[in-house]
N, C-alpha and C. Protein backbone atom coordinates (compact mmCIF):
# COMPACT_ATOMS: atom_id res chain seq x y z
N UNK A 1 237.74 -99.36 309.53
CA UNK A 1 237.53 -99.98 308.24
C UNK A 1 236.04 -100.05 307.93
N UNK A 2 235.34 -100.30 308.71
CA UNK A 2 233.71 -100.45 308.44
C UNK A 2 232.92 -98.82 308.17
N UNK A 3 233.79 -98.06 308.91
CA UNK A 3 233.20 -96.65 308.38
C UNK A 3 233.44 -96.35 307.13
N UNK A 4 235.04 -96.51 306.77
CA UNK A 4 234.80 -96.02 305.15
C UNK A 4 234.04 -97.30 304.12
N UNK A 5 233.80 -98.40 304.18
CA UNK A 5 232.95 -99.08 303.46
C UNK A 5 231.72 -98.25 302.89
N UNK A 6 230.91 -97.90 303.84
CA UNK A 6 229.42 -96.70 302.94
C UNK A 6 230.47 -95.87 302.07
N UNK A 7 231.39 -95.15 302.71
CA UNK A 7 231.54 -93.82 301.42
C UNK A 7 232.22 -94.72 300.51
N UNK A 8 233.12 -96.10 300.34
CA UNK A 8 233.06 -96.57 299.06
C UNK A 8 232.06 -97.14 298.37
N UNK A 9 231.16 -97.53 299.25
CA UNK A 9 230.04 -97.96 298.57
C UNK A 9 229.38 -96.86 298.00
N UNK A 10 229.22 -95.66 298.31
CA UNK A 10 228.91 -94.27 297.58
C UNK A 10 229.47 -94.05 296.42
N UNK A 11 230.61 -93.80 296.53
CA UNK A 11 231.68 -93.67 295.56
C UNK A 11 231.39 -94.85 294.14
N UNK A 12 231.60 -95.63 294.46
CA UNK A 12 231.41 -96.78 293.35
C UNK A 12 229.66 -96.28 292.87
N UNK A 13 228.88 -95.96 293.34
CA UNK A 13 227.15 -95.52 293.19
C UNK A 13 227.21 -94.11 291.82
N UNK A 14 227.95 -93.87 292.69
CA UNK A 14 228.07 -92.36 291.79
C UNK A 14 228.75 -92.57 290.71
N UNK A 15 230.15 -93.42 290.78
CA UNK A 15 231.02 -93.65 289.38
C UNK A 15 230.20 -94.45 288.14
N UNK A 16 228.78 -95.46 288.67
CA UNK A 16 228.44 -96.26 287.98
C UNK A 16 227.21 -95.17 287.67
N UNK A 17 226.41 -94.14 288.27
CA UNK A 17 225.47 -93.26 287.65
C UNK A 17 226.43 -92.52 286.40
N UNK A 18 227.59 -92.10 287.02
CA UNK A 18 228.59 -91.02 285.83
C UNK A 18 228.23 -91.78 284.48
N UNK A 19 228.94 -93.09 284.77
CA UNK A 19 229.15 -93.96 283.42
C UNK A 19 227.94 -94.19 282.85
N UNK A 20 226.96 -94.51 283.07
CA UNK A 20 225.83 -94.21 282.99
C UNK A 20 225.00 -93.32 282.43
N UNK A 21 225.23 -92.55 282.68
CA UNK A 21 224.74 -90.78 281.93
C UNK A 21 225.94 -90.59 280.78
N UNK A 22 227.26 -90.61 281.13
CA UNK A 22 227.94 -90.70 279.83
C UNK A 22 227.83 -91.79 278.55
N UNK A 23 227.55 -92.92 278.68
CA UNK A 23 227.03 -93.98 277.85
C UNK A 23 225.29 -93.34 276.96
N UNK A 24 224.72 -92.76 278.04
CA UNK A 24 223.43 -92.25 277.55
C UNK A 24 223.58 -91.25 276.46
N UNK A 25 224.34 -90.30 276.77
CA UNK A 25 224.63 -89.01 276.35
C UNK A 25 225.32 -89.53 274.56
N UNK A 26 226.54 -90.38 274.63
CA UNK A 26 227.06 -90.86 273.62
C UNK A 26 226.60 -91.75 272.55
N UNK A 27 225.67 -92.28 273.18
CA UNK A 27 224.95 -93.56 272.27
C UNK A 27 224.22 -93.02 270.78
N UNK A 28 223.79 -91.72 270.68
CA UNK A 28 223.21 -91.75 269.80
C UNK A 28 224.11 -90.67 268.89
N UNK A 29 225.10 -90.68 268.95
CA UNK A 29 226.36 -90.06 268.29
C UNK A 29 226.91 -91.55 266.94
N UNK A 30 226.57 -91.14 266.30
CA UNK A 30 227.02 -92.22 264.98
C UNK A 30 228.29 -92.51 264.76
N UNK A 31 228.85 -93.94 264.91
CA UNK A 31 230.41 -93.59 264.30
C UNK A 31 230.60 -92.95 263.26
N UNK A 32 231.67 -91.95 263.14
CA UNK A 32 232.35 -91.01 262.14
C UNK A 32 231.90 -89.89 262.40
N UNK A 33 231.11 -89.70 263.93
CA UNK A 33 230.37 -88.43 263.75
C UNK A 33 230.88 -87.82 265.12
N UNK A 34 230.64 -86.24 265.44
CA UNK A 34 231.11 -86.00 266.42
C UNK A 34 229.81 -84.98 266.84
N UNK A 35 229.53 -85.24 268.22
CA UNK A 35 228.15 -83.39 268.51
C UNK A 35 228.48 -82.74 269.13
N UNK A 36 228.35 -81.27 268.58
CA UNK A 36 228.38 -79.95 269.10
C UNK A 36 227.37 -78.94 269.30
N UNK A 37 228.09 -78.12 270.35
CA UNK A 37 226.84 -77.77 271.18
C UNK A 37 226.67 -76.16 270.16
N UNK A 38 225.94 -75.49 269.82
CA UNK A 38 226.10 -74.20 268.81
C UNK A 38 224.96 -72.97 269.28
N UNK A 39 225.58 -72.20 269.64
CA UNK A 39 225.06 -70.75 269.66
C UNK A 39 225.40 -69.95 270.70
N UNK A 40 224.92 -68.65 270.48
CA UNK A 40 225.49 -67.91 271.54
C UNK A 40 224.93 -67.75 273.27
N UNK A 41 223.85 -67.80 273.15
CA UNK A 41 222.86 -67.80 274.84
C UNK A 41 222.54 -69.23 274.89
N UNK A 42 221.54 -69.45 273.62
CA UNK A 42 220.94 -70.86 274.16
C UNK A 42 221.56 -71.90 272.50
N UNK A 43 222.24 -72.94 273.25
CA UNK A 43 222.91 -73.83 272.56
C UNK A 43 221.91 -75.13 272.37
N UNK A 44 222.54 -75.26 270.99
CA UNK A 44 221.84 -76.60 270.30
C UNK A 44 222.89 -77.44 270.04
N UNK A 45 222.36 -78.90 270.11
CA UNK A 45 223.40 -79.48 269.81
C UNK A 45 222.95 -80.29 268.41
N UNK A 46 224.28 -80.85 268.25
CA UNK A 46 224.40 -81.24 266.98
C UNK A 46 225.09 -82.10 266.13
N UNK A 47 224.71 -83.12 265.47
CA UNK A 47 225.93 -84.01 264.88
C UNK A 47 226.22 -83.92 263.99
N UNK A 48 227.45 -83.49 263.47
CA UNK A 48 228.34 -83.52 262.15
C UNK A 48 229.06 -84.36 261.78
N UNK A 49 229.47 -84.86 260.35
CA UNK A 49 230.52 -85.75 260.19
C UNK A 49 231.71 -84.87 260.59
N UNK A 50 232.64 -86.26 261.77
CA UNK A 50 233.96 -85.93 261.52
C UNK A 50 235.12 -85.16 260.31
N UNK A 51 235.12 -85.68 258.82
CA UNK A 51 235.46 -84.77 257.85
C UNK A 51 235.39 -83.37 258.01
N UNK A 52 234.13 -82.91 258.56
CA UNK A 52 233.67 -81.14 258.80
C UNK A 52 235.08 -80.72 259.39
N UNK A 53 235.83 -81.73 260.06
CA UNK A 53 237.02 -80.70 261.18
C UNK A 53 238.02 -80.18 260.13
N UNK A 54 238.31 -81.15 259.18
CA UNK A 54 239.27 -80.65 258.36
C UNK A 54 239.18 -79.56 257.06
N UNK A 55 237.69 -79.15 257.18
CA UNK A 55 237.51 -77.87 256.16
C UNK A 55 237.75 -76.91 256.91
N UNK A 56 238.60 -75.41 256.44
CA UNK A 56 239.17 -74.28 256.61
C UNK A 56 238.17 -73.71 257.24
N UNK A 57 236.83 -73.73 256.78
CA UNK A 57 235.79 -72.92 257.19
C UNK A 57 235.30 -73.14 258.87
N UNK A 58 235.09 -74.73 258.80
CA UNK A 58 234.67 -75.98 260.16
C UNK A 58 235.91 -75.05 260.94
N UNK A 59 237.39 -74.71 260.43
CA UNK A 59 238.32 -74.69 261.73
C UNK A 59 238.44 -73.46 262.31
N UNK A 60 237.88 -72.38 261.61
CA UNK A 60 238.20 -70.99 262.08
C UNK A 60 236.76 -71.31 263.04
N UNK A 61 235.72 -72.15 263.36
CA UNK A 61 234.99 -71.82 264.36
C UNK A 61 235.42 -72.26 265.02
N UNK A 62 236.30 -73.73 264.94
CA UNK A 62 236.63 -74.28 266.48
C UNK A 62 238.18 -73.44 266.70
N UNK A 63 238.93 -72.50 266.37
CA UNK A 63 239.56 -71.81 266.69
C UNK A 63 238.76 -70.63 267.78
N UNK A 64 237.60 -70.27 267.14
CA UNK A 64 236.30 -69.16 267.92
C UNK A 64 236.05 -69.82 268.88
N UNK A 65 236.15 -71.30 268.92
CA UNK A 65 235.69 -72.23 270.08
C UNK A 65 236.63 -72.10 270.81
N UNK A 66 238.17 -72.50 270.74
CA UNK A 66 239.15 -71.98 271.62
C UNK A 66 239.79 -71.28 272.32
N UNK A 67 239.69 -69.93 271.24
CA UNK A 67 239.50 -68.75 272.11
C UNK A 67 238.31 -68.16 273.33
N UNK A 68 237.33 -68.74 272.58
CA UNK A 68 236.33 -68.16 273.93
C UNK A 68 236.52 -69.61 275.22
N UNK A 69 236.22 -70.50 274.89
CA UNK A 69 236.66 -71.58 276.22
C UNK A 69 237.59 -72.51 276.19
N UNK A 70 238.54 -72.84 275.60
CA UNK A 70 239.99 -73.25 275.83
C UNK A 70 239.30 -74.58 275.78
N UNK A 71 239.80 -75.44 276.86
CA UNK A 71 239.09 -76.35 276.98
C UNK A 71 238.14 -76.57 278.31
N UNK A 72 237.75 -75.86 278.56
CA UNK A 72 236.95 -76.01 279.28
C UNK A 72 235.33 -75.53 278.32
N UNK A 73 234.68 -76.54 278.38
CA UNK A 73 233.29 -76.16 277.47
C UNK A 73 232.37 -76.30 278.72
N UNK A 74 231.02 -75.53 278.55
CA UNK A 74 230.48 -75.85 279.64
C UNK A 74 229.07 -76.49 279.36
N UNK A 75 229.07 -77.01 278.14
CA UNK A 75 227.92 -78.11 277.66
C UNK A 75 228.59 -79.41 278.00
N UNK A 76 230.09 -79.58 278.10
CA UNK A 76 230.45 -80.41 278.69
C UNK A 76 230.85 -81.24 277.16
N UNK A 77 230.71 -80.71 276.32
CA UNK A 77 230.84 -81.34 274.72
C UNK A 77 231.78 -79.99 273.81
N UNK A 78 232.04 -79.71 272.88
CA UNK A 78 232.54 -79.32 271.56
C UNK A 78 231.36 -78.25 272.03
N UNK A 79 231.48 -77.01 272.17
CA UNK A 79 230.85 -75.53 272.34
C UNK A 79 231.28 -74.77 271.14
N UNK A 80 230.83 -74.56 270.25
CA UNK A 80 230.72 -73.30 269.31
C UNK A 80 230.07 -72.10 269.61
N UNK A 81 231.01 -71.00 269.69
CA UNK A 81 230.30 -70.05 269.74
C UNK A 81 229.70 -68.88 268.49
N UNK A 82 228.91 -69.44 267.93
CA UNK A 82 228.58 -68.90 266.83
C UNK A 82 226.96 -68.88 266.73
N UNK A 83 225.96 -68.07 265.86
CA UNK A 83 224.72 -67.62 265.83
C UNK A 83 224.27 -69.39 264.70
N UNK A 84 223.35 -70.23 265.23
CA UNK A 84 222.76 -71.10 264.86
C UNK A 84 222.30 -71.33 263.06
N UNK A 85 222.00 -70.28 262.90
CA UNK A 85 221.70 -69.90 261.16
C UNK A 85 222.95 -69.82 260.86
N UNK A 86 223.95 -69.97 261.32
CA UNK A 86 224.97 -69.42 260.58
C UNK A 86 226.35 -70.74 260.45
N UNK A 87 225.82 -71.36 261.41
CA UNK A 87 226.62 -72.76 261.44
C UNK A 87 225.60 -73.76 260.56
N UNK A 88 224.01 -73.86 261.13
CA UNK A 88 222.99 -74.47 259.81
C UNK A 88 223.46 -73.86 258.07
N UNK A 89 223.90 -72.86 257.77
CA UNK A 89 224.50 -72.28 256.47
C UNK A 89 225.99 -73.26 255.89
N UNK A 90 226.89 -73.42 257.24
CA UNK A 90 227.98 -73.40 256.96
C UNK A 90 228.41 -74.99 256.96
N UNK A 91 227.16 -76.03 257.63
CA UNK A 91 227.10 -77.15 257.69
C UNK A 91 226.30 -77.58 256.00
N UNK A 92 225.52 -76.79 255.53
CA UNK A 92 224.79 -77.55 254.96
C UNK A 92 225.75 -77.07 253.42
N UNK A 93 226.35 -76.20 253.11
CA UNK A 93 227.44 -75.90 252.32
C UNK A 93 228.11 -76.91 252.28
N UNK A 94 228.64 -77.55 253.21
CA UNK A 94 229.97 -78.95 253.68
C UNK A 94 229.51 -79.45 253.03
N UNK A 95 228.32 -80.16 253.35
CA UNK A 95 227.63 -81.22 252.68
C UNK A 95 227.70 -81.61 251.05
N UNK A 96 226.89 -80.23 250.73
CA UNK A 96 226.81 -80.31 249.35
C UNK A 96 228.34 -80.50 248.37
N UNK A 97 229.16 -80.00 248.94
CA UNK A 97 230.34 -80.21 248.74
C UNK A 97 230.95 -81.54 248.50
């Protein structure tokens, strides 16, 4: 019993760094808003209003998003795979809308 005490005491170390870095990561995400990560080599991320999911245009990328990584993303967030100018085009269209 005294041996596994350290690796729970590890365990609990690491679960409270996780939560930790995930609280960090989320905090500056606005309610109603969701961030995604966008481009093809080097990804940017990004916050959009929620609404964006339900325009035709917003869904054929996260369909492009599904097909290339299912769910597995490896920003660890919403991965678009699409060229940066071209989601900045297709975001700022939404808007004006």
């Amino acid at each position: 019993m005294g041996m596994r005490l350290p690796s729970m005491v590890l365990s609990a170390k690491h679960l409270l760094k996780l939560h930790s870095l995930h609280a960090r990561n989320h905090s500056d995400v606005p309610k109603g808003h969701i961030a995604v990560y966008v481009g093809e080599i080097q990804r940017k991320r990004f916050v959009v209003p929620i609404s964006f999911l339900n325009h035709p245009s917003f869904q054929d990328l996260l369909n492009r998003a599904e097909e290339e990584f299912g769910f597995n993303h490896p920003m660890g967030g919403l991965t678009i795979p699409c060229k940066e100018d071209a989601f900045i085009d297709l975001t700022s269209q939404l808007q004006a809308s």
